[in-house]
Protein backbone atom coordinates (compact mmCIF):
# COMPACT_ATOMS: atom_id res chain seq x y z
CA UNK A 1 110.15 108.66 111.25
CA UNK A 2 109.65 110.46 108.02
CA UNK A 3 105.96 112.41 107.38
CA UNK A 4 103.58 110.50 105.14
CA UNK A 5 100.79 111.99 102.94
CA UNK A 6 100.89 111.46 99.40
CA UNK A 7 103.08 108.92 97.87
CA UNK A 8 103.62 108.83 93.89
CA UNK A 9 106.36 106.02 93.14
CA UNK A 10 106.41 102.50 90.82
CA UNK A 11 106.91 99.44 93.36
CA UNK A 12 108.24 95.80 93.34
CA UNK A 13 106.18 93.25 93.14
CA UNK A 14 106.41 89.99 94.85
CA UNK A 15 103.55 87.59 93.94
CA UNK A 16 104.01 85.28 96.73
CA UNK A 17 101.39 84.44 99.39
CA UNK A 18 101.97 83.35 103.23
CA UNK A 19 104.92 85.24 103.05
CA UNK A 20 106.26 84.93 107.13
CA UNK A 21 108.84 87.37 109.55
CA UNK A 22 111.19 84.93 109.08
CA UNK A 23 111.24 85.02 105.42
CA UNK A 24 111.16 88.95 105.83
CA UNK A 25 114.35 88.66 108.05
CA UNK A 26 115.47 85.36 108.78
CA UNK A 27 116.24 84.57 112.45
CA UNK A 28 119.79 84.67 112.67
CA UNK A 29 119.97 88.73 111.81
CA UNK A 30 118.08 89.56 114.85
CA UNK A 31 121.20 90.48 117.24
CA UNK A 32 121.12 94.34 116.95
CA UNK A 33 118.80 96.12 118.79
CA UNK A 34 118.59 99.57 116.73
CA UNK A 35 116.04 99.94 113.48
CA UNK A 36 119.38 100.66 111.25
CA UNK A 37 121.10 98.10 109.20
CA UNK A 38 117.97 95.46 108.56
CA UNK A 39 117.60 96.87 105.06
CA UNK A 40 120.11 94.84 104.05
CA UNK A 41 118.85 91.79 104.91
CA UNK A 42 116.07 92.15 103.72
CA UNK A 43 114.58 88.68 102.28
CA UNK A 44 117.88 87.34 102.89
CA UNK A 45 117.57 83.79 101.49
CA UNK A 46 115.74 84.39 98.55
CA UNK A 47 117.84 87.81 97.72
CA UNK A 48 121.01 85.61 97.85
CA UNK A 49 122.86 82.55 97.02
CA UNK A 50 125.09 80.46 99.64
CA UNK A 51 127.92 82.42 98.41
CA UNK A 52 126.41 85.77 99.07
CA UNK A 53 125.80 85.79 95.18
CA UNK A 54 122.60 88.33 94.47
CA UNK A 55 119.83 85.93 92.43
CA UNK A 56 119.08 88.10 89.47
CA UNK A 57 115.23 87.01 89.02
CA UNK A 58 114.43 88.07 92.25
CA UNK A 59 112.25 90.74 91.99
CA UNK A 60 114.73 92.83 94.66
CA UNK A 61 117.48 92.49 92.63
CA UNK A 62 115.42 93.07 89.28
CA UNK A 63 116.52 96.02 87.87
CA UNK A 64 113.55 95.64 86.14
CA UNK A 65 111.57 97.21 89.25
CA UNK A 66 112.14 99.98 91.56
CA UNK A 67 109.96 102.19 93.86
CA UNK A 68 108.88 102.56 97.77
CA UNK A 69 105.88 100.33 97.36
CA UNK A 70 106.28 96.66 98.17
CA UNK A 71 103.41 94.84 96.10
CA UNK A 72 102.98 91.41 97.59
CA UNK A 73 100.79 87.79 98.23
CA UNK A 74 98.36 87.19 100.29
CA UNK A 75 98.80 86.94 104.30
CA UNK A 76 101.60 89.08 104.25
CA UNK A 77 103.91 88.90 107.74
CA UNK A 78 102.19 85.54 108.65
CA UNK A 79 104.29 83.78 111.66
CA UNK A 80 106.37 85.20 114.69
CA UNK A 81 105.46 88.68 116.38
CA UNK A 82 109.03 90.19 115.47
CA UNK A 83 108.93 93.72 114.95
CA UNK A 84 112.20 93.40 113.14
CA UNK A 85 110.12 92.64 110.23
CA UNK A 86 108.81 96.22 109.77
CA UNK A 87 112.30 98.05 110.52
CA UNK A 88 113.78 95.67 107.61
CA UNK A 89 111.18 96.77 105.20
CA UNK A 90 110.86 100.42 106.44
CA UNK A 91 114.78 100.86 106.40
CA UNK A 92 115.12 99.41 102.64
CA UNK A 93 113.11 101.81 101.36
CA UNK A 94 109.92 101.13 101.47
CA UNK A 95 107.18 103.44 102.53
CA UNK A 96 104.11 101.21 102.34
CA UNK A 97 103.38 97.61 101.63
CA UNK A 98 100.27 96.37 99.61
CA UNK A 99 98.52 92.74 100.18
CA UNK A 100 94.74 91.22 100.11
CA UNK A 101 95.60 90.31 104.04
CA UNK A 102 98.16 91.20 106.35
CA UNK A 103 98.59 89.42 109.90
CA UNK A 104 97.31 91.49 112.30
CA UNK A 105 100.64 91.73 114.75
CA UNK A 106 102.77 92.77 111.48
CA UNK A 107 100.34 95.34 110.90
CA UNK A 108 100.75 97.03 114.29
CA UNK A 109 104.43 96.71 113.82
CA UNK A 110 104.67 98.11 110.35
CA UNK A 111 102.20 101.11 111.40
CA UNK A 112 104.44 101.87 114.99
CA UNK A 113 106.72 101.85 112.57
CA UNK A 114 106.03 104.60 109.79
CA UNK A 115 105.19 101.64 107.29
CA UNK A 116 101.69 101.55 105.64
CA UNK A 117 100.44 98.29 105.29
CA UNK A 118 97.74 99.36 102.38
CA UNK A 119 94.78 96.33 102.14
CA UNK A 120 93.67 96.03 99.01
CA UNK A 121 91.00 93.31 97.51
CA UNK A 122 91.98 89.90 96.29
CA UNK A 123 91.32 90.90 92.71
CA UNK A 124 92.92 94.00 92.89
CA UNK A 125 95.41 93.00 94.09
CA UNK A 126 95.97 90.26 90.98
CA UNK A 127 95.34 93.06 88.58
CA UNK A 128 98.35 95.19 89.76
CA UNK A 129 100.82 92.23 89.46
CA UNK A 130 99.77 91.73 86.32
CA UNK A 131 100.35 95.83 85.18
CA UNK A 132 103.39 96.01 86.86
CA UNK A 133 104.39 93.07 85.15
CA UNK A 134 103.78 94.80 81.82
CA UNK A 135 105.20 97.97 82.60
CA UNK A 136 107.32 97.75 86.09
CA UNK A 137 107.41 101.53 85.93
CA UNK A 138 103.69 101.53 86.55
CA UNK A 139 102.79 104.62 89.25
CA UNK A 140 100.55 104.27 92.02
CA UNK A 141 99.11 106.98 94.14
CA UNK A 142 99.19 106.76 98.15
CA UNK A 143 97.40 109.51 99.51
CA UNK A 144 97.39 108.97 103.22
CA UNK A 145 95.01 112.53 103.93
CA UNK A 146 91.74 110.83 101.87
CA UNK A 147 92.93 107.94 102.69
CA UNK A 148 92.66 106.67 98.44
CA UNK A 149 95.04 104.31 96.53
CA UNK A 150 94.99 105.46 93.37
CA UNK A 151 96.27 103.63 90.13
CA UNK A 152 97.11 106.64 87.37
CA UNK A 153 97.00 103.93 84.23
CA UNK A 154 93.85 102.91 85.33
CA UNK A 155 92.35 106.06 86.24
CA UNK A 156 90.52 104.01 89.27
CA UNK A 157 90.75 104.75 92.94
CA UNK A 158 89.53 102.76 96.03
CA UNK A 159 89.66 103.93 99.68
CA UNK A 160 91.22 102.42 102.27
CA UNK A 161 91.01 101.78 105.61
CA UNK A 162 93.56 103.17 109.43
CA UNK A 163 93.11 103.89 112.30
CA UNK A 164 92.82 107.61 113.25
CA UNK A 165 95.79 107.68 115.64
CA UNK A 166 98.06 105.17 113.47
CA UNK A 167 96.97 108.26 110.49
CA UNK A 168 97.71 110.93 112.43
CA UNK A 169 101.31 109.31 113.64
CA UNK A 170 102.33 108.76 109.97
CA UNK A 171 101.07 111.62 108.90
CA UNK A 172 103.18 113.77 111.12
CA UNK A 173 106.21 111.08 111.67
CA UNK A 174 105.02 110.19 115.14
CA UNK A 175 106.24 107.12 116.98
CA UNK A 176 103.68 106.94 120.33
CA UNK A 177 106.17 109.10 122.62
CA UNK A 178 106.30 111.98 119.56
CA UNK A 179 102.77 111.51 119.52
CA UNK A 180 102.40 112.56 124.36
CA UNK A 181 105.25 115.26 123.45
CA UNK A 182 102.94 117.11 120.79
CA UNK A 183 100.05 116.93 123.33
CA UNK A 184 102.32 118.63 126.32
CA UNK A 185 100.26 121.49 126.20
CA UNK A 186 96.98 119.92 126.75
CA UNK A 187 98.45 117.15 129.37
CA UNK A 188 99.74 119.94 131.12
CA UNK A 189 96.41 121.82 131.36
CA UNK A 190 94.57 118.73 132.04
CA UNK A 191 96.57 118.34 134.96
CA UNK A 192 96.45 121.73 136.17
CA UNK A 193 92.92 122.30 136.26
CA UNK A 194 91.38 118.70 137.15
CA UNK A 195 90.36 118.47 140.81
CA UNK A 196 92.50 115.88 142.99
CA UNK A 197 91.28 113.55 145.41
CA UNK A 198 93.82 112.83 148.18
């Protein structure tokens, strides 16, 4: 996974609450087993017509709106425990997704998976859909370190909340096996010195 500290980019926003895995990645593009090639998919049925046909007022295929930030509803990654979900989001581009509520299994997946679900409050939340709306090139600020979400136009920051480990993976691009490989050293001394009952 790529590092993550600080995070300057314009998002997309999609205004939509109880948005579900299966919405994220519908069902049917769950064959592969490797994080590659989800991207794509992404939002599937509302990125796309029957015929494969993009819709142009969806805000993914607005070029209106750009960025690694994925602004959305309220109860973000509702429904099924897929961690498919993450890897579709992570491998179109997006670096961190902001909502007033995230379920709690899509945030585990999305942080095991180098994507930061940021939780912001219900009225912030309203207020950045309406900037971006006004100017979609809008920056935010992610800065993982002081843990702050900073909006620039504003000139207003608020803090946000991770776990330590989940911060220290992103931060250095850790999955949870990365993370026992850095700490050989120590493991290995543990080991060594600790006294054994046999």
């Amino acid at each position: 996974m790529e590092k993550f500290e600080v995070l300057r980019t314009a998002a997309v926003p999609l205004p939509i609450e109880n948005i579900d895995t299966d919405q994220i990645i519908p069902a049917r593009f769950l064959k592969a087993t490797s994080r590659e090639g989800f991207g794509e998919n992404l939002f599937r049925d509302w990125r796309y017509d029957s015929n494969g046909n993009p819709i142009e007022d969806f805000a993914l295929n607005d070029t209106r709106y750009n960025g690694k930030i994925l602004v959305a509803g309220k109860n973000f990654g509702c429904g099924s425990s897929r961690e498919h979900a993450a890897w579709a989001i992570y491998d179109a581009g997006f670096k961190v997704v902001i909502s007033s509520f995230f379920a709690d299994i899509f945030r585990g997946n999305a942080l095991n998976n180098g994507l930061l679900p940021l939780q912001v409050s219900d009225e912030m939340l309203q207020r950045l859909f309406v900037q971006i709306e006004q100017d979609p090139q809008t920056e935010l600020v992610v800065d993982l370190p002081k843990q702050e979400f900073y909006v620039p136009s504003w000139d207003e920051s608020v803090s946000f909340e991770i776990d330590p480990y989940k911060k220290e993976c992103l931060i250095n691009g850790y999955d949870d096996i990365d993370f026992l490989v850095s700490q050989k050293e120590a493991i290995e001394a543990y080991e060594t010195n600790r006294a054994w009952a046999f």
